[in-house]
N, C-alpha and C. Protein backbone atom coordinates (compact mmCIF):
# COMPACT_ATOMS: atom_id res chain seq x y z
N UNK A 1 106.86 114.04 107.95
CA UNK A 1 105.88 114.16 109.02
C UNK A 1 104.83 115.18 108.63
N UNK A 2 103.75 115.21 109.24
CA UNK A 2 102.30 115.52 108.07
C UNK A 2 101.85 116.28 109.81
N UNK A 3 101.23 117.83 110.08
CA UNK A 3 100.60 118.04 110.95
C UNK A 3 99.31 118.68 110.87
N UNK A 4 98.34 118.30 111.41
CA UNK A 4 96.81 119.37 110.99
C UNK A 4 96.50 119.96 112.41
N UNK A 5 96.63 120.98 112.03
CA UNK A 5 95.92 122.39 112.71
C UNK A 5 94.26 122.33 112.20
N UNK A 6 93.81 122.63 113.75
CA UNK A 6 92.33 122.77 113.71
C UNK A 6 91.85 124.19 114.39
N UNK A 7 90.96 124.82 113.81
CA UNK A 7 90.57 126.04 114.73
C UNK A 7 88.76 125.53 114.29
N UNK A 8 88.56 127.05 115.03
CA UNK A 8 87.13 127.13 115.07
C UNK A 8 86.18 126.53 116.13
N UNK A 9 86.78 125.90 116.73
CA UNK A 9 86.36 125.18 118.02
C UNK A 9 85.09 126.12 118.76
N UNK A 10 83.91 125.88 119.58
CA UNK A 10 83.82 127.19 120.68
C UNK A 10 82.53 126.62 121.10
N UNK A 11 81.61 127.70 122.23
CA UNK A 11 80.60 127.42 122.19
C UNK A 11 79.66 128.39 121.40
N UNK A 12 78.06 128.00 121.45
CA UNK A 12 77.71 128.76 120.51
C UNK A 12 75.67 127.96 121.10
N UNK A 13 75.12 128.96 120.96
CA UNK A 13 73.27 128.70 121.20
C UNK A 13 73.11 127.38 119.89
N UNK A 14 72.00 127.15 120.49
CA UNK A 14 71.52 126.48 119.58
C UNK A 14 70.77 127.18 118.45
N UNK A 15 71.24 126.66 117.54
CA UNK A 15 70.61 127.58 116.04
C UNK A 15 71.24 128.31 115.52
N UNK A 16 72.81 128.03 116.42
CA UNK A 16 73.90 129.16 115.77
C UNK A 16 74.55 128.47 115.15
N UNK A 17 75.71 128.87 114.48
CA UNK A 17 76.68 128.62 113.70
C UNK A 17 78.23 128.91 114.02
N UNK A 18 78.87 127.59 113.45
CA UNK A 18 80.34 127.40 113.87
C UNK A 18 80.73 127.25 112.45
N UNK A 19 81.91 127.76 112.13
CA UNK A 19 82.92 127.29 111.02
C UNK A 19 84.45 126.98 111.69
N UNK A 20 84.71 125.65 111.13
CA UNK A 20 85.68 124.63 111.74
C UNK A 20 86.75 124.24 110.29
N UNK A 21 88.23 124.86 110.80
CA UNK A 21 88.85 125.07 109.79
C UNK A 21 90.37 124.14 109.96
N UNK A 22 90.78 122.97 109.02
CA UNK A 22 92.11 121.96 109.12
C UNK A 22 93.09 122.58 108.19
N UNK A 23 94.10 123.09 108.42
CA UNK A 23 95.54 123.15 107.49
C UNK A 23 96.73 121.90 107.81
N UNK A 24 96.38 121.45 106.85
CA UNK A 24 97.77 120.34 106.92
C UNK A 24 99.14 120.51 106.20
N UNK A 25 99.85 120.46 106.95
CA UNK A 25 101.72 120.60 106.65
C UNK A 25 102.77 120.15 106.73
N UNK A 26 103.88 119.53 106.45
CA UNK A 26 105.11 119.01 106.20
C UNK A 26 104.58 118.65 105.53
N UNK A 27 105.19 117.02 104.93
CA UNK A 27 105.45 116.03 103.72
C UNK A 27 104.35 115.40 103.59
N UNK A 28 104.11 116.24 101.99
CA UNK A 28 102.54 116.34 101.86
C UNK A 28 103.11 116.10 100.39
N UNK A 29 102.62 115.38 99.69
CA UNK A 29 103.05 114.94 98.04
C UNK A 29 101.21 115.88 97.21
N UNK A 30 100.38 114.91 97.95
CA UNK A 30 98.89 115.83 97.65
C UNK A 30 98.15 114.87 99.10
N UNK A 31 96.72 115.10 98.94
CA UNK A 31 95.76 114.72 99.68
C UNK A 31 94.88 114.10 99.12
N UNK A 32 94.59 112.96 99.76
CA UNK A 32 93.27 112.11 99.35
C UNK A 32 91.83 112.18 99.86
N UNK A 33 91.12 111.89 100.77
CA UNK A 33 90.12 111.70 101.16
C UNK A 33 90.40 112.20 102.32
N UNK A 34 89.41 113.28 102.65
CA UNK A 34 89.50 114.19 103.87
C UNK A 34 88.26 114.18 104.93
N UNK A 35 88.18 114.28 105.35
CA UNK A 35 87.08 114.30 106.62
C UNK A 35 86.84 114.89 108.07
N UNK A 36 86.06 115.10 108.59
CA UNK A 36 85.54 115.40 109.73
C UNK A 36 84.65 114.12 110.59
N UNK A 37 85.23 114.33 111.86
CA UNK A 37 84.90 113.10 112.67
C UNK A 37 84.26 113.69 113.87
N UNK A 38 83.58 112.91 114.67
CA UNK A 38 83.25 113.66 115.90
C UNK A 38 83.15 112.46 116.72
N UNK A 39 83.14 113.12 118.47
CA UNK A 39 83.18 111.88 119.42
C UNK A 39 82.60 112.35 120.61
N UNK A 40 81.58 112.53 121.24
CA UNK A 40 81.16 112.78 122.31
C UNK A 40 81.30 111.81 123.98
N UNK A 41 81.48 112.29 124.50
CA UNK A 41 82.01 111.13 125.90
C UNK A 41 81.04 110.03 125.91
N UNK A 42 81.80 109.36 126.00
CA UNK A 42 81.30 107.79 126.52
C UNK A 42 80.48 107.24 124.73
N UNK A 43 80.41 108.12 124.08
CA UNK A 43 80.27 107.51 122.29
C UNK A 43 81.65 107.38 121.56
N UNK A 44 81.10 106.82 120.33
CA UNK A 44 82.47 105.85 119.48
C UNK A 44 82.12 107.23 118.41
N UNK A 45 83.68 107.34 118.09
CA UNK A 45 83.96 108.13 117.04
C UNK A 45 83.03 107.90 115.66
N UNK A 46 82.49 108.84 115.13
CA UNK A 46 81.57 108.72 113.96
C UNK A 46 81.87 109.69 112.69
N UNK A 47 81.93 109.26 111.51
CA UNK A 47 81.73 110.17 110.52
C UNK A 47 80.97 111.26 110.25
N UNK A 48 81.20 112.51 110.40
CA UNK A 48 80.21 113.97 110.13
C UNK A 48 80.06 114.29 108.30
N UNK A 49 81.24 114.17 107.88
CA UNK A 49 81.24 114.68 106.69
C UNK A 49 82.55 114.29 106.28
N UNK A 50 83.04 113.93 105.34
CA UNK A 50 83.90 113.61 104.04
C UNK A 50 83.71 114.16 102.74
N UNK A 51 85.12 114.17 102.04
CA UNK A 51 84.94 115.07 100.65
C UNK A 51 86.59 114.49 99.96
N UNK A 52 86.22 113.65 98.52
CA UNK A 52 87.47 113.52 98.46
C UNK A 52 88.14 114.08 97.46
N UNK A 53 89.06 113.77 96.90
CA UNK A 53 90.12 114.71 96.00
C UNK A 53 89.02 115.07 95.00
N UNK A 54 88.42 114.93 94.29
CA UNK A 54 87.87 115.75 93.28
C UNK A 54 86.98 115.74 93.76
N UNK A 55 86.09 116.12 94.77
CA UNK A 55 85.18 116.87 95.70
C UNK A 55 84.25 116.31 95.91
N UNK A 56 83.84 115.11 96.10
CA UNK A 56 82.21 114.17 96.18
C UNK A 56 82.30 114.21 97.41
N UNK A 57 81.73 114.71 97.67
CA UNK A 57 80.87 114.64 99.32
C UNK A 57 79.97 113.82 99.85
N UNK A 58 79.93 113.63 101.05
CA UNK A 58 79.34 112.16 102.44
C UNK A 58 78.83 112.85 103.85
N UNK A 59 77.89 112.99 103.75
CA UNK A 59 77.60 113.82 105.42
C UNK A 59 76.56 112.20 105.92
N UNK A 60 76.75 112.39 107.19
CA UNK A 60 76.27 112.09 107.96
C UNK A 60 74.65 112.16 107.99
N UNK A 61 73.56 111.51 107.74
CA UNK A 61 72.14 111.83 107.82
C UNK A 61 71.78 112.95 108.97
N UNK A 62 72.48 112.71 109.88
CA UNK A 62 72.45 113.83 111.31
C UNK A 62 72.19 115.12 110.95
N UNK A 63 73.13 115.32 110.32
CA UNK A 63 73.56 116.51 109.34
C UNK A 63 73.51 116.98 108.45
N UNK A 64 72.77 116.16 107.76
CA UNK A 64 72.65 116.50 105.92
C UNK A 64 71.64 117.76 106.20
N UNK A 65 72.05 118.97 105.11
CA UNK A 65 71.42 120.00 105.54
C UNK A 65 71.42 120.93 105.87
N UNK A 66 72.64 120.75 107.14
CA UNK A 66 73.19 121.60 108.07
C UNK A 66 74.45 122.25 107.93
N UNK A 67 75.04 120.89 107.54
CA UNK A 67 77.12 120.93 107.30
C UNK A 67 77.10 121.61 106.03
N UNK A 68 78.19 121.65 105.69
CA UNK A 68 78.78 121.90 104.45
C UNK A 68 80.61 121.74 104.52
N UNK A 69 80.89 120.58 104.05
CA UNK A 69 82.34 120.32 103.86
C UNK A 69 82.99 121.32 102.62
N UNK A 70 84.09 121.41 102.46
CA UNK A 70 84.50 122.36 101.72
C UNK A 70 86.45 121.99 101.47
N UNK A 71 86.67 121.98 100.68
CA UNK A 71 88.20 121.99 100.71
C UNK A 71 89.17 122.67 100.22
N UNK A 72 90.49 123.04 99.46
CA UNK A 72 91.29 123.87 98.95
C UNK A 72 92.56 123.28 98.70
N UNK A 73 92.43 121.80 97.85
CA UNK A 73 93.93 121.60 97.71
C UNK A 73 94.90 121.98 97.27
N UNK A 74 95.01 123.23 96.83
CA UNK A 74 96.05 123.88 96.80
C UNK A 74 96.57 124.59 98.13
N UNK A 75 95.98 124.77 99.26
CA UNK A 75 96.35 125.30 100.29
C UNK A 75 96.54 124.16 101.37
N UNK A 76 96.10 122.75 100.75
CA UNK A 76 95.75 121.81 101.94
C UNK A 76 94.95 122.18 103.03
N UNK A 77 93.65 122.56 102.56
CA UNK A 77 92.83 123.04 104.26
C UNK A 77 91.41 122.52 103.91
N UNK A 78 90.71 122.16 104.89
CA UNK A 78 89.58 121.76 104.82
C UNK A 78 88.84 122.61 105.77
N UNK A 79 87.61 122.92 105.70
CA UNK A 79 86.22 123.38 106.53
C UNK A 79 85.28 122.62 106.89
N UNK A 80 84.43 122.90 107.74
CA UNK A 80 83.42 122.44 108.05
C UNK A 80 82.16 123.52 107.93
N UNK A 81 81.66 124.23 107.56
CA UNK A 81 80.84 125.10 107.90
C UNK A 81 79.16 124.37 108.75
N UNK A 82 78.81 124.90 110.19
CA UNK A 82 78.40 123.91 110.54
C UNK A 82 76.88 125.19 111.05
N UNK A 83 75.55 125.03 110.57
CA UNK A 83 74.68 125.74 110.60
C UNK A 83 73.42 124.97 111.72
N UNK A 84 72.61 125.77 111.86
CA UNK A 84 71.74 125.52 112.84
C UNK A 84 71.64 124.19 114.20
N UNK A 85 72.88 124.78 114.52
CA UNK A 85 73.40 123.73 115.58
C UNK A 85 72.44 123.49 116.52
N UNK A 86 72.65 122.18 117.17
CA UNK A 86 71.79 121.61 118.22
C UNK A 86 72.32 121.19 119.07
N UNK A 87 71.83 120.75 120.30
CA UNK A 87 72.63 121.00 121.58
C UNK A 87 73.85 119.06 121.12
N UNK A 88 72.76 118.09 120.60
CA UNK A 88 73.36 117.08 120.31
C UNK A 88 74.23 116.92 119.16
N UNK A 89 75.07 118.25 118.78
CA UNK A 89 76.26 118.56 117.94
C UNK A 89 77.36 118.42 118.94
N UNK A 90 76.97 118.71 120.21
CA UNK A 90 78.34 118.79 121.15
C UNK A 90 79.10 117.63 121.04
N UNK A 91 80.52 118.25 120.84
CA UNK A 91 81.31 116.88 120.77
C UNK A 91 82.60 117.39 120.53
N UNK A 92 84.26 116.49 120.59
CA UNK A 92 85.08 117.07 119.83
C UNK A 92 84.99 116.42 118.27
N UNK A 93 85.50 117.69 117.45
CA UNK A 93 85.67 117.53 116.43
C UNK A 93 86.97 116.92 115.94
N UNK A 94 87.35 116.13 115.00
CA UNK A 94 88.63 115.60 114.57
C UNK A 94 88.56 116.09 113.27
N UNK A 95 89.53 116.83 112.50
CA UNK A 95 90.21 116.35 110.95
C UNK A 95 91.02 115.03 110.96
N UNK A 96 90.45 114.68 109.67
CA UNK A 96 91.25 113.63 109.41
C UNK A 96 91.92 113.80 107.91
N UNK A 97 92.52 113.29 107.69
CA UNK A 97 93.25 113.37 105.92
C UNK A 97 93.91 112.33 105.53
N UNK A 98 94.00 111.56 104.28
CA UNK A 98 94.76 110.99 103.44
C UNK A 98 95.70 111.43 103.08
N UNK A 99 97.11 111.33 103.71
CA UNK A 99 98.16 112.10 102.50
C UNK A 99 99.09 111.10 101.42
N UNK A 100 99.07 111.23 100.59
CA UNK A 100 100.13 110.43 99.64
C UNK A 100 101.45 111.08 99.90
N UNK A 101 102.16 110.04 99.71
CA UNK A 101 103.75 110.43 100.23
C UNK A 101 104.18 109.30 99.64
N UNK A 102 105.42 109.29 98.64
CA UNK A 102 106.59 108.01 98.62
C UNK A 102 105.22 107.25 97.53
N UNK A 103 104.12 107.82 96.84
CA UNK A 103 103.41 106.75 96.30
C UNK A 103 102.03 105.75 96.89
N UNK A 104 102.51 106.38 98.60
CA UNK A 104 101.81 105.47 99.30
C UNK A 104 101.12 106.59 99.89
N UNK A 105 100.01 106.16 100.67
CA UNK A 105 98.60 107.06 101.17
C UNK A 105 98.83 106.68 103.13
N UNK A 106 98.93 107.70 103.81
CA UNK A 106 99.03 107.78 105.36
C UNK A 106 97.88 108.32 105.63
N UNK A 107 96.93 107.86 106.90
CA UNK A 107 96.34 108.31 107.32
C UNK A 107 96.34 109.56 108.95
N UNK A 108 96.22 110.63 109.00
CA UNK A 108 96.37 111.08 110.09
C UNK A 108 95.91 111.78 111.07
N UNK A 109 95.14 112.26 111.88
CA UNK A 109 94.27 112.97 112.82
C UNK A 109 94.84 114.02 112.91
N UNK A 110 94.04 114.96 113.21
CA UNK A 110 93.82 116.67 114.39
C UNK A 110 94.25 116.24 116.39
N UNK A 111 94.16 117.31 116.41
CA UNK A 111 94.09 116.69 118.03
C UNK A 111 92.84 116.76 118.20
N UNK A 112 92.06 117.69 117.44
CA UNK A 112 90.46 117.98 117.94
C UNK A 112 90.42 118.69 118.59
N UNK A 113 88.98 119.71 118.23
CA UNK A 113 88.92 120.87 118.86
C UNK A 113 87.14 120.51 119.33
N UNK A 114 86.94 121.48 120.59
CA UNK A 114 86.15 121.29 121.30
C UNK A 114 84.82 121.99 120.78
N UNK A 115 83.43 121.35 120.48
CA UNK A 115 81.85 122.29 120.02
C UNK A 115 80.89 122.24 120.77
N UNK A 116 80.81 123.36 121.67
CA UNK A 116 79.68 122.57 122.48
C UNK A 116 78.49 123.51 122.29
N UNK A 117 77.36 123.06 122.09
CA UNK A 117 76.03 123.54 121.96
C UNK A 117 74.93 123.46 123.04
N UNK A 118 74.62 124.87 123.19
CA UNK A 118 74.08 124.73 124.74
C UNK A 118 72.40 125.13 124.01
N UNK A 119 71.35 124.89 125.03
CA UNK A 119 70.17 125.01 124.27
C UNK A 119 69.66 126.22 125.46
């Protein structure tokens, strides 16, 4: 069983800055393709940023600019570092991760933590 812890959650002005941090744990062989998701009420879950095992990175056009994904597989943790926020950043955030286990690759979520950007 595989769990990710999310912090960094909060509110914050617009033009400020959040850093949004995933540790994943139990039965963890390594990690594949990691990501950050976001979902604002009454919108469909969307890609922010991705980064996979040997580090190629995917942001979101929204964001390109702003984010900065970051990872540490030796610790299993991922970041988000998230700069000159705008009020239409508000949303929850999800980690997501690839873990290999048994040979085979599981996919699994955060509970998500809450960003809201006030202007």
């Amino acid at each position: 069983q595989v769990q990710l812890v999310e912090s960094g959650g909060g509110l914050v002005q617009a033009g400020g800055s959040l850093r949004l941090s995933c540790a994943a744990s139990g039965s963890i062989f390594s990690m594949n393709d990691m990501g950050w998701y976001r979902q604002a009420p009454g919108k469909q879950r969307d890609m922010v940023a991705r980064i996979s095992r040997d580090g190629r990175t995917d942001y979101a056009d929204s964001v390109k600019g702003r984010f900065s994904i970051s990872r540490d597989n030796a610790k299993n943790t991922m970041s988000l570092q998230m700069n000159s926020l705008k009020p239409e950043d508000t949303a929850v955030y999800y980690c997501y991760v690839r873990v290999v286990r048994q040979l085979n690759e599981y996919p699994y979520w955060g509970q998500g933590t809450q960003v809201t950007v006030s202007s």
